[in-house]
PDB file of N, CA and C in Angstrom:
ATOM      1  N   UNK A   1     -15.642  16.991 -12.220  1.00  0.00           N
ATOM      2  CA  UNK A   1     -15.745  18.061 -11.245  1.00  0.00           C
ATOM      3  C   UNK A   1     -16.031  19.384 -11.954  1.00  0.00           C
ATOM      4  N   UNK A   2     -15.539  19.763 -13.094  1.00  0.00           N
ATOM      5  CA  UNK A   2     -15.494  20.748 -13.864  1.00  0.00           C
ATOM      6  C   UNK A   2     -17.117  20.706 -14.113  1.00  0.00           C
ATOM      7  N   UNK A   3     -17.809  20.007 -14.777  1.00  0.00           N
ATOM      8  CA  UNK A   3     -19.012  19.951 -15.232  1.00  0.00           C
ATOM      9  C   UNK A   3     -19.919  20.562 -13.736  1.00  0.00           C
ATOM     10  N   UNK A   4     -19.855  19.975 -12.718  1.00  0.00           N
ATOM     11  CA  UNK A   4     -20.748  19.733 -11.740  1.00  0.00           C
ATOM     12  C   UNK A   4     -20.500  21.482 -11.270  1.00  0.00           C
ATOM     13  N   UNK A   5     -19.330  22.138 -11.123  1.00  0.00           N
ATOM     14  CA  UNK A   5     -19.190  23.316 -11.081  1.00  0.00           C
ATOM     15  C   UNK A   5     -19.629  24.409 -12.226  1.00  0.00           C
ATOM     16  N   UNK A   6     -19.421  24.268 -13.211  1.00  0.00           N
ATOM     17  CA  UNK A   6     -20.191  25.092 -14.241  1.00  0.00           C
ATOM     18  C   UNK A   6     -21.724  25.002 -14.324  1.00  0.00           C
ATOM     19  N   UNK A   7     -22.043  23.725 -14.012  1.00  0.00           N
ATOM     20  CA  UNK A   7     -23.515  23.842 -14.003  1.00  0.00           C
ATOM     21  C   UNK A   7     -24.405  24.191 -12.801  1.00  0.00           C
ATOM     22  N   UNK A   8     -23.182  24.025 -11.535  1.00  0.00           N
ATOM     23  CA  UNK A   8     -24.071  24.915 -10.605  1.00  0.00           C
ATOM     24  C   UNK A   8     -24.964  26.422 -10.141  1.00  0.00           C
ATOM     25  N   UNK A   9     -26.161  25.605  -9.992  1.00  0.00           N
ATOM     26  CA  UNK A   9     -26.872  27.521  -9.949  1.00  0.00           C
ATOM     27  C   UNK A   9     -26.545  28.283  -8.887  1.00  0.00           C
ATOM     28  N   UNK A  10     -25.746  27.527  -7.882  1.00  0.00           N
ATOM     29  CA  UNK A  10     -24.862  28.446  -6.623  1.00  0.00           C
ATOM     30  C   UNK A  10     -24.262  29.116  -7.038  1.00  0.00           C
ATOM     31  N   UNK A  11     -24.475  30.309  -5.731  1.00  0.00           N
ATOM     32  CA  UNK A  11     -23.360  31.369  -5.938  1.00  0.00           C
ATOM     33  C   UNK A  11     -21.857  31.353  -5.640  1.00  0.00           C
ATOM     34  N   UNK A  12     -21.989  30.469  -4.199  1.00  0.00           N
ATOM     35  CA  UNK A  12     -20.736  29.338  -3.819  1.00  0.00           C
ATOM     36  C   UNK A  12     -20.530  28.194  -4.359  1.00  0.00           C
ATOM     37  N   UNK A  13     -19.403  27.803  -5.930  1.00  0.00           N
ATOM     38  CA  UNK A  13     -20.095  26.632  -6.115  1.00  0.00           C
ATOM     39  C   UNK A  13     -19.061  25.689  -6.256  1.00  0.00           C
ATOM     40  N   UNK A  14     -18.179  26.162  -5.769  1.00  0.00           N
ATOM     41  CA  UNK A  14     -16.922  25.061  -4.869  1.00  0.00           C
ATOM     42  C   UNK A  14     -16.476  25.599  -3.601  1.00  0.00           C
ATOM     43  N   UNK A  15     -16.037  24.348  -2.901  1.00  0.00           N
ATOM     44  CA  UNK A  15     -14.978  25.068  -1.791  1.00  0.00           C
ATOM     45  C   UNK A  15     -13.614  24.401  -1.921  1.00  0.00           C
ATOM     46  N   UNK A  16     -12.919  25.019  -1.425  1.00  0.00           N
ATOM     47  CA  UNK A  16     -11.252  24.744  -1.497  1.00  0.00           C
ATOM     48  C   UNK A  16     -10.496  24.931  -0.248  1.00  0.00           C
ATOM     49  N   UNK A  17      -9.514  23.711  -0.379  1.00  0.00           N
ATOM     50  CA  UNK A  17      -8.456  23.995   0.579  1.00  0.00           C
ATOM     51  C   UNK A  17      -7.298  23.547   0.226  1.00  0.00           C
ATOM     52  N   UNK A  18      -6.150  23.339   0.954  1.00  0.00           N
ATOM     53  CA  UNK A  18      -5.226  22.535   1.196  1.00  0.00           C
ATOM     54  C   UNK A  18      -5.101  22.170   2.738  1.00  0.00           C
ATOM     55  N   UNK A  19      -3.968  21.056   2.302  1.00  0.00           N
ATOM     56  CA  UNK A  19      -3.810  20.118   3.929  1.00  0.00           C
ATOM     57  C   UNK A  19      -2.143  20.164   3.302  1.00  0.00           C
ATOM     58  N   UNK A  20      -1.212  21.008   4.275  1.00  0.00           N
ATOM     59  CA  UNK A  20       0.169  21.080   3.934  1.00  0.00           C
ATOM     60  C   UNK A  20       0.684  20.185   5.196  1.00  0.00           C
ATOM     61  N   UNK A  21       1.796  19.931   4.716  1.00  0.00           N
ATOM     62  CA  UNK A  21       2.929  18.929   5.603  1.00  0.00           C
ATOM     63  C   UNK A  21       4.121  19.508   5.421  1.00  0.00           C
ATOM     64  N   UNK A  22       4.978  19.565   6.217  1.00  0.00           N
ATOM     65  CA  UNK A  22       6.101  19.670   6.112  1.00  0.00           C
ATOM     66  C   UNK A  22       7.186  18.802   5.646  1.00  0.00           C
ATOM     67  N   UNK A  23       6.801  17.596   5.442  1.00  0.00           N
ATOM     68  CA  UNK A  23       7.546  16.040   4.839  1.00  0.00           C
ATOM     69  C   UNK A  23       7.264  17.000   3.301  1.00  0.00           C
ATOM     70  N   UNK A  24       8.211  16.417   2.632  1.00  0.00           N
ATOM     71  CA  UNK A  24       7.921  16.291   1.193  1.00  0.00           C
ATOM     72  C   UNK A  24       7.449  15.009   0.505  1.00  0.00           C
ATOM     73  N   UNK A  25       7.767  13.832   1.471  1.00  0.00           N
ATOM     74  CA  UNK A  25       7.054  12.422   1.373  1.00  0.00           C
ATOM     75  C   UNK A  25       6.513  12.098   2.610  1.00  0.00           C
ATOM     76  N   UNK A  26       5.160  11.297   2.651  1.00  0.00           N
ATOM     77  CA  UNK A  26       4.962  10.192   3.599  1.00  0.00           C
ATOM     78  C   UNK A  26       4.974   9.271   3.563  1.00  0.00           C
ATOM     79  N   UNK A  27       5.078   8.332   4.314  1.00  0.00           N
ATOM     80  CA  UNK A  27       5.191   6.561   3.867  1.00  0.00           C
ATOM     81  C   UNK A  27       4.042   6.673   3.209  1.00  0.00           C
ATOM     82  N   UNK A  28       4.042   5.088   2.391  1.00  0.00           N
ATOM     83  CA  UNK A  28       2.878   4.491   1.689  1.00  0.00           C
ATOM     84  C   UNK A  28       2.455   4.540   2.741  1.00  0.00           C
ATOM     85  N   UNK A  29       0.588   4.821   1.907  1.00  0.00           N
ATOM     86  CA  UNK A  29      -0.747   4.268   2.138  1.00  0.00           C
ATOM     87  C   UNK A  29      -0.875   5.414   3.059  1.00  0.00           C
ATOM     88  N   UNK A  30       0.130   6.310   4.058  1.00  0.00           N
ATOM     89  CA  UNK A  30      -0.522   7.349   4.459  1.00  0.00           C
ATOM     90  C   UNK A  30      -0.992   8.304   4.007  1.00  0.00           C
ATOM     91  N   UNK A  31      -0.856   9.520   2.698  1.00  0.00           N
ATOM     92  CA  UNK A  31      -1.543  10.072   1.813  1.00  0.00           C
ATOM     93  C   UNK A  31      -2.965  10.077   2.063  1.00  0.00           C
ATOM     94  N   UNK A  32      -3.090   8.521   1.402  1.00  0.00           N
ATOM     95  CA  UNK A  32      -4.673   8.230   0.951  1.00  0.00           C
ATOM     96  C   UNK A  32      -5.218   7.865   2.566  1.00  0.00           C
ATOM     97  N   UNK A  33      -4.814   7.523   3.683  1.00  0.00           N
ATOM     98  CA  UNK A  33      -5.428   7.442   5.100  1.00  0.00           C
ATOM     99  C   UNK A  33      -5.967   8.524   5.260  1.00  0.00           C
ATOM    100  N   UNK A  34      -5.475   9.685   5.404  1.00  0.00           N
ATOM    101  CA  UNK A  34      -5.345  10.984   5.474  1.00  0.00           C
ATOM    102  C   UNK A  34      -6.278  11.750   4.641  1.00  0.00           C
ATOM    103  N   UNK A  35      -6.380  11.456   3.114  1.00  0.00           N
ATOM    104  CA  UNK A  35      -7.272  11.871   2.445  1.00  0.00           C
ATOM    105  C   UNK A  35      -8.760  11.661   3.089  1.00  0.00           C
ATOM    106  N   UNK A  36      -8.911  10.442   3.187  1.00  0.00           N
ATOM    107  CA  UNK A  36      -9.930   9.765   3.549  1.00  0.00           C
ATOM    108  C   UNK A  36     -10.477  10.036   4.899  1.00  0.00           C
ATOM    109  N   UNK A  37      -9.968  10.064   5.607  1.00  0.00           N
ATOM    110  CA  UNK A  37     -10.488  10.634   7.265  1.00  0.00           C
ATOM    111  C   UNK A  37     -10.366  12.035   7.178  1.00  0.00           C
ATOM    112  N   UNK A  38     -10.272  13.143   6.281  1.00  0.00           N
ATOM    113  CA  UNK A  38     -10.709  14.364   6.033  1.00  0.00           C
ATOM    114  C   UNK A  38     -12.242  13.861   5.139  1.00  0.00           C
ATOM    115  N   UNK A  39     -12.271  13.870   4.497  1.00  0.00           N
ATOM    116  CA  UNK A  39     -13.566  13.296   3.945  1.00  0.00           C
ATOM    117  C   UNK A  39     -14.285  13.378   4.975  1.00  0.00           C
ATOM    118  N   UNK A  40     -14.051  11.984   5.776  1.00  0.00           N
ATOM    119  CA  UNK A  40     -15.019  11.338   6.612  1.00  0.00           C
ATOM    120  C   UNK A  40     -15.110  12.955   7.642  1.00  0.00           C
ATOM    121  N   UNK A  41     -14.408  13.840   8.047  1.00  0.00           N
ATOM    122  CA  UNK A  41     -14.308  14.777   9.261  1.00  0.00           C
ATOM    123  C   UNK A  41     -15.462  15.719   8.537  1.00  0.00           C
ATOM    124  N   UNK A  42     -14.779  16.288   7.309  1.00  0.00           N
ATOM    125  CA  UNK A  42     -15.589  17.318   6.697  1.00  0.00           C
ATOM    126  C   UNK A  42     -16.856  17.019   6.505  1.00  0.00           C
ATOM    127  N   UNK A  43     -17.353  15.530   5.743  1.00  0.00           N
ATOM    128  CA  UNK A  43     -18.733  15.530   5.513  1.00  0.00           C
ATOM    129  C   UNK A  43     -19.513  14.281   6.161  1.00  0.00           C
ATOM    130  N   UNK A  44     -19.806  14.387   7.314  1.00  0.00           N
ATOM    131  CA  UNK A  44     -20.211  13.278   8.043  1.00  0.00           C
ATOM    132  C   UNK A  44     -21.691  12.909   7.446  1.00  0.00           C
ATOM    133  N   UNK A  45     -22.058  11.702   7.590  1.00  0.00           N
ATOM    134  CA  UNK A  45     -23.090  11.569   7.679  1.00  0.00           C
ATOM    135  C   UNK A  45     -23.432  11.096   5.505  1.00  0.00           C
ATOM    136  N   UNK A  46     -22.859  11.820   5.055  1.00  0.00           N
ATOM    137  CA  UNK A  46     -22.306  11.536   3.565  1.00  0.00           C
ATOM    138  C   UNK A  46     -21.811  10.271   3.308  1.00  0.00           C
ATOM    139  N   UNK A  47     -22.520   9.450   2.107  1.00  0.00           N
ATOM    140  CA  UNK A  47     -21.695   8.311   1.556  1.00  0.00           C
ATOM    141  C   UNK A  47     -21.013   9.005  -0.059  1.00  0.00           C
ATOM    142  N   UNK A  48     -19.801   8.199  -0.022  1.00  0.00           N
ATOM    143  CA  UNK A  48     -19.089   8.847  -0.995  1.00  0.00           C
ATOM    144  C   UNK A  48     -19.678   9.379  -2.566  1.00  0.00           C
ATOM    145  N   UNK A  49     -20.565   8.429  -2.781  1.00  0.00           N
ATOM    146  CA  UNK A  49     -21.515   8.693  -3.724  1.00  0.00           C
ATOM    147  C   UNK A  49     -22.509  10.019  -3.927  1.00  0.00           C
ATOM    148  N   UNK A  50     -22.538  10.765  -2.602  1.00  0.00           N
ATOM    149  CA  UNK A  50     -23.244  11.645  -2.589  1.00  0.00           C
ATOM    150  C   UNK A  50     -22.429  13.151  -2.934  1.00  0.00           C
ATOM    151  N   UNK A  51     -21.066  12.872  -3.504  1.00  0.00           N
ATOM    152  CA  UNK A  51     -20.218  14.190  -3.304  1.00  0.00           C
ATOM    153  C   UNK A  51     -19.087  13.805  -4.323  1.00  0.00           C
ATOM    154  N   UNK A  52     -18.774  14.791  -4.799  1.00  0.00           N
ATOM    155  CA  UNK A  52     -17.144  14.771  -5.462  1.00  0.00           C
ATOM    156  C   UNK A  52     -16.514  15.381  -5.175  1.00  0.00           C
ATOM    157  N   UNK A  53     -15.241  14.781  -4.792  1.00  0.00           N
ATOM    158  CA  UNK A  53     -14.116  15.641  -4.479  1.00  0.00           C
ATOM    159  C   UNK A  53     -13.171  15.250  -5.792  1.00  0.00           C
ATOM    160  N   UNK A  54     -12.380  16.359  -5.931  1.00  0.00           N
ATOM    161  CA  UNK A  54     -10.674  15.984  -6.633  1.00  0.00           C
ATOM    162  C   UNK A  54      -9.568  16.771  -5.350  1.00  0.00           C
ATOM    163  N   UNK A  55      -8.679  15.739  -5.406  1.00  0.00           N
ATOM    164  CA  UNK A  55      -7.251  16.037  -4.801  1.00  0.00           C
ATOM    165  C   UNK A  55      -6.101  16.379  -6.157  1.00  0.00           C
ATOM    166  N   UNK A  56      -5.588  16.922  -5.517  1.00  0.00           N
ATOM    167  CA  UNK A  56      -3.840  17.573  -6.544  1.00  0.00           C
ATOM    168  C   UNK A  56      -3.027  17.295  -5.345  1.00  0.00           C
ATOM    169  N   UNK A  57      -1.875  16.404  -5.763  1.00  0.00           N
ATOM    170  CA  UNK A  57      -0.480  16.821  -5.085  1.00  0.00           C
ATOM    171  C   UNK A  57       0.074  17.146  -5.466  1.00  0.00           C
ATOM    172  N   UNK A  58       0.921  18.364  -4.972  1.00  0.00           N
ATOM    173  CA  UNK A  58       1.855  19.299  -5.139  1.00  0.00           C
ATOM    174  C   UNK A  58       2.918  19.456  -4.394  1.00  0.00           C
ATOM    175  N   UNK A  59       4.112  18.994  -4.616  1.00  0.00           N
ATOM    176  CA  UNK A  59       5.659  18.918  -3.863  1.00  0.00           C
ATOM    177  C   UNK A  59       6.700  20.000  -4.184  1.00  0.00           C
ATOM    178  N   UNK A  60       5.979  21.051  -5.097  1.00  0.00           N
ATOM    179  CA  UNK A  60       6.938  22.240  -5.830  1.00  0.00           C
ATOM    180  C   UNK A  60       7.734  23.135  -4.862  1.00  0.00           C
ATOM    181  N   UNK A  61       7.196  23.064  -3.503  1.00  0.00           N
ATOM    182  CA  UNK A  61       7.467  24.265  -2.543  1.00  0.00           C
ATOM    183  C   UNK A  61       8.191  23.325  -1.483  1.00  0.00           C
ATOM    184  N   UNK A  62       8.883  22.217  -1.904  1.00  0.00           N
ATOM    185  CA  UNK A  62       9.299  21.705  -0.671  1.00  0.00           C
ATOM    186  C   UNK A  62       9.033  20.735   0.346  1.00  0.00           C
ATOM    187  N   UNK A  63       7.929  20.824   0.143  1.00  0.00           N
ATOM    188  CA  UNK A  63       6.311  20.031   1.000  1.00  0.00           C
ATOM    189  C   UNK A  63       5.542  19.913   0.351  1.00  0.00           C
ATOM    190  N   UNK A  64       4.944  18.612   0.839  1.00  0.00           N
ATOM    191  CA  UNK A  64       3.519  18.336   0.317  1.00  0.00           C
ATOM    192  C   UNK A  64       2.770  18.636   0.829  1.00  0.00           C
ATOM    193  N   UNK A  65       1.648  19.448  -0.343  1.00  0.00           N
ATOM    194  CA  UNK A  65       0.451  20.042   0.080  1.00  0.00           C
ATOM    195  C   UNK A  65      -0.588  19.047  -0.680  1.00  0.00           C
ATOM    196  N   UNK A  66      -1.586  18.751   0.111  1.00  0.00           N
ATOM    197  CA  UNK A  66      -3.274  17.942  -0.992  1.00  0.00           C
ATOM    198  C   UNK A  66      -3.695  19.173  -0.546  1.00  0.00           C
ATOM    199  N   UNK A  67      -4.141  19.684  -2.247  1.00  0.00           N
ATOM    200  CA  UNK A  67      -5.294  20.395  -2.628  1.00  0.00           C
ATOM    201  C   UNK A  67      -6.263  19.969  -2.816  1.00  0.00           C
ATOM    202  N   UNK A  68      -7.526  20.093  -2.448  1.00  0.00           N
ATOM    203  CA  UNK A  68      -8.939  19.499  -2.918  1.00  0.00           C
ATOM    204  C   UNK A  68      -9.699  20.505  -3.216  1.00  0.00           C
ATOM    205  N   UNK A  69     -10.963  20.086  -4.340  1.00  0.00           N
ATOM    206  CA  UNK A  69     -11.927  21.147  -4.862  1.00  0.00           C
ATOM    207  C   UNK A  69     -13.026  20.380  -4.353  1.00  0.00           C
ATOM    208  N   UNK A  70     -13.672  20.861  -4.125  1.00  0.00           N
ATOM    209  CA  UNK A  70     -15.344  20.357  -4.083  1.00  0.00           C
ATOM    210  C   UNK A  70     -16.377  20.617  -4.856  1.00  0.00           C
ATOM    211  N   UNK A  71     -17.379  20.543  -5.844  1.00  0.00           N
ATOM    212  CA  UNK A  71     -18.280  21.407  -5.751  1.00  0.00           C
ATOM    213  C   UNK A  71     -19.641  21.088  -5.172  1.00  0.00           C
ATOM    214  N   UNK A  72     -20.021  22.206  -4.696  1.00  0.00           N
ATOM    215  CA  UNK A  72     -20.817  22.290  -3.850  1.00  0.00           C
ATOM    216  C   UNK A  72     -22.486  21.971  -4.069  1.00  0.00           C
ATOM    217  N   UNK A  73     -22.414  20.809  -4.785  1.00  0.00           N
ATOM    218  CA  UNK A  73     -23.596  19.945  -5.477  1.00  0.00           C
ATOM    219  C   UNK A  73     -23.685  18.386  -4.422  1.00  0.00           C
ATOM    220  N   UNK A  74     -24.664  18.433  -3.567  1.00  0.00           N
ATOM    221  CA  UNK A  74     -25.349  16.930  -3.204  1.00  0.00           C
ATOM    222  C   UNK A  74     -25.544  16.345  -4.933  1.00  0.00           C
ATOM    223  N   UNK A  75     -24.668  15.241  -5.132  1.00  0.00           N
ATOM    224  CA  UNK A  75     -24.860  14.879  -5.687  1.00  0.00           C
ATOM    225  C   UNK A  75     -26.121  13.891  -6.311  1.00  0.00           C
ATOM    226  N   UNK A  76     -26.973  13.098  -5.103  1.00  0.00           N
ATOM    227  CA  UNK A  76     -27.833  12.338  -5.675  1.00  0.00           C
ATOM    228  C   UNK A  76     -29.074  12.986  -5.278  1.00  0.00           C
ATOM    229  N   UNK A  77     -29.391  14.605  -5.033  1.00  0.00           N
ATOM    230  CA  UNK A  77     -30.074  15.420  -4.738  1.00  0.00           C
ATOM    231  C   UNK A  77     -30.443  16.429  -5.857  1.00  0.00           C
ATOM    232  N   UNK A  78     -29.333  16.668  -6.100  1.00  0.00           N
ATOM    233  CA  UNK A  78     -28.768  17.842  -6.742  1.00  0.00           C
ATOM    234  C   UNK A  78     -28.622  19.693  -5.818  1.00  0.00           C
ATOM    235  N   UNK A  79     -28.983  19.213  -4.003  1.00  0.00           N
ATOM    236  CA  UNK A  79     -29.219  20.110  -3.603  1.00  0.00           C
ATOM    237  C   UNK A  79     -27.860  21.082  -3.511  1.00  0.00           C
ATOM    238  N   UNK A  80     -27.700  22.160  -2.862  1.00  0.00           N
ATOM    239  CA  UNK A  80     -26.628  22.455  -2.144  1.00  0.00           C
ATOM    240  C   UNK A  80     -26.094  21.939  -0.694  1.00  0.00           C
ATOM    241  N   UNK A  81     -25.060  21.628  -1.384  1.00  0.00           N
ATOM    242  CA  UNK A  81     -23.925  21.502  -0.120  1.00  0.00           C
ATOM    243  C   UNK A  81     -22.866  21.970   0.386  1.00  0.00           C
ATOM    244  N   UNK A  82     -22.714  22.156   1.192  1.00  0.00           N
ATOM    245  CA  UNK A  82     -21.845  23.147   2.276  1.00  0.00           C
ATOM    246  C   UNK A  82     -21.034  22.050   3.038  1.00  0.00           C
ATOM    247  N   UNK A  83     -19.879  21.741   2.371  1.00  0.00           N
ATOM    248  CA  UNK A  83     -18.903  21.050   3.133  1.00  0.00           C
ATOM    249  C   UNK A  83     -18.591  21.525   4.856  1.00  0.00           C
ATOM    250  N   UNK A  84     -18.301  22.938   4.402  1.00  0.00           N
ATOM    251  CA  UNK A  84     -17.435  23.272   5.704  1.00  0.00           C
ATOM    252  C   UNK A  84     -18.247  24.475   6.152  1.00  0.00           C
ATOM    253  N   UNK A  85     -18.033  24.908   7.380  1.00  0.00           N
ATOM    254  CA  UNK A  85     -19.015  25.985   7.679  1.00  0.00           C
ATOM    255  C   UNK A  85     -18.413  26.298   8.829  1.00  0.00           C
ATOM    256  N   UNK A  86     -17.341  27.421   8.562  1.00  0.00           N
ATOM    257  CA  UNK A  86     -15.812  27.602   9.983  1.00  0.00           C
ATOM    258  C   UNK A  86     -16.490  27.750  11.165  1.00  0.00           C
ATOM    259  N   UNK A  87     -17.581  28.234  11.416  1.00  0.00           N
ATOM    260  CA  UNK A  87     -17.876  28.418  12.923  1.00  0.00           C
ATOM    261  C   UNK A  87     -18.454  27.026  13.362  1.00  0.00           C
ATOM    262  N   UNK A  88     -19.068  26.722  12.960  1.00  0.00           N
ATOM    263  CA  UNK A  88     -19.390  24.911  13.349  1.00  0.00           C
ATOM    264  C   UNK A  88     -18.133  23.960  13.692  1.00  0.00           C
ATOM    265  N   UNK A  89     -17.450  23.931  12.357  1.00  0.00           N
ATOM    266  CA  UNK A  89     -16.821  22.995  11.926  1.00  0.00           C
ATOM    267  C   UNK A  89     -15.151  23.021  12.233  1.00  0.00           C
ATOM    268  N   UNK A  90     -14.888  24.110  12.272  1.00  0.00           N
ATOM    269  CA  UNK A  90     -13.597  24.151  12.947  1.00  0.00           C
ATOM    270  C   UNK A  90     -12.872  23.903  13.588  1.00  0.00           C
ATOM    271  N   UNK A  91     -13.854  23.469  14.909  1.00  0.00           N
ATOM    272  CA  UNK A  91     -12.836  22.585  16.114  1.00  0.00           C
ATOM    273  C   UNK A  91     -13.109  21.140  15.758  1.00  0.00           C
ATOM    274  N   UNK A  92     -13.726  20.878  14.587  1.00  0.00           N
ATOM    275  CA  UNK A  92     -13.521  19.061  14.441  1.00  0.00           C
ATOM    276  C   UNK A  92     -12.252  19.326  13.095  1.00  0.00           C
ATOM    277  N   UNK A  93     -12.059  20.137  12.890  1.00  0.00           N
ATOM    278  CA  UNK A  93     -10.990  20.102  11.385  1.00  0.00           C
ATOM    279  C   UNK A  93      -9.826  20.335  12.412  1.00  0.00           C
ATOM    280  N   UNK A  94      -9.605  21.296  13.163  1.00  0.00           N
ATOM    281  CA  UNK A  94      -7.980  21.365  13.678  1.00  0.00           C
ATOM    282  C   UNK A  94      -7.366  20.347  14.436  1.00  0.00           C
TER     283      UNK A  94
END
């Protein structure tokens, strides 16, 4: 992920978020459900191959938060990509 961001000629050349919970655990296998149908929400139409993401979990504050980075490289393009775009995309993320 590091590479694909330094070498981008974007001016935007990650995007970031988190997805917080108030659990400090969830059962197995929900995490990664969850990971995965954000994926699928944020970049439709995308096979996984075409994008990198990294996740971080972080439980320091009580709750678990997934952090994810993106960078903003079509990967088998090399074009730009724009995961999220709040006025579009917003009422399919909340």
């Amino acid at each position: 992920v590091r590479e694909l961001i330094d070498a981008s000629p974007y001016a935007k050349k990650y995007t970031s978020g988190v997805l917080s919970f108030a659990e400090a655990e969830l059962p197995p296998g929900q995490r990664e459900q969850i990971m995965a149908s954000f994926e699928r929400v944020l970049m439709p139409g995308l096979d996984k191959d075409q994008y990198s993401i990294l996740w971080v979990e972080h439980t320091d504050k009580g709750r678990l938060e997934l952090n994810f980075l993106i960078p903003n490289t079509e990967l088998l393009t090399g074009k730009r990509l724009q995961p999220y775009y709040d006025r579009a995309d917003r009422p399919r993320i909340d």
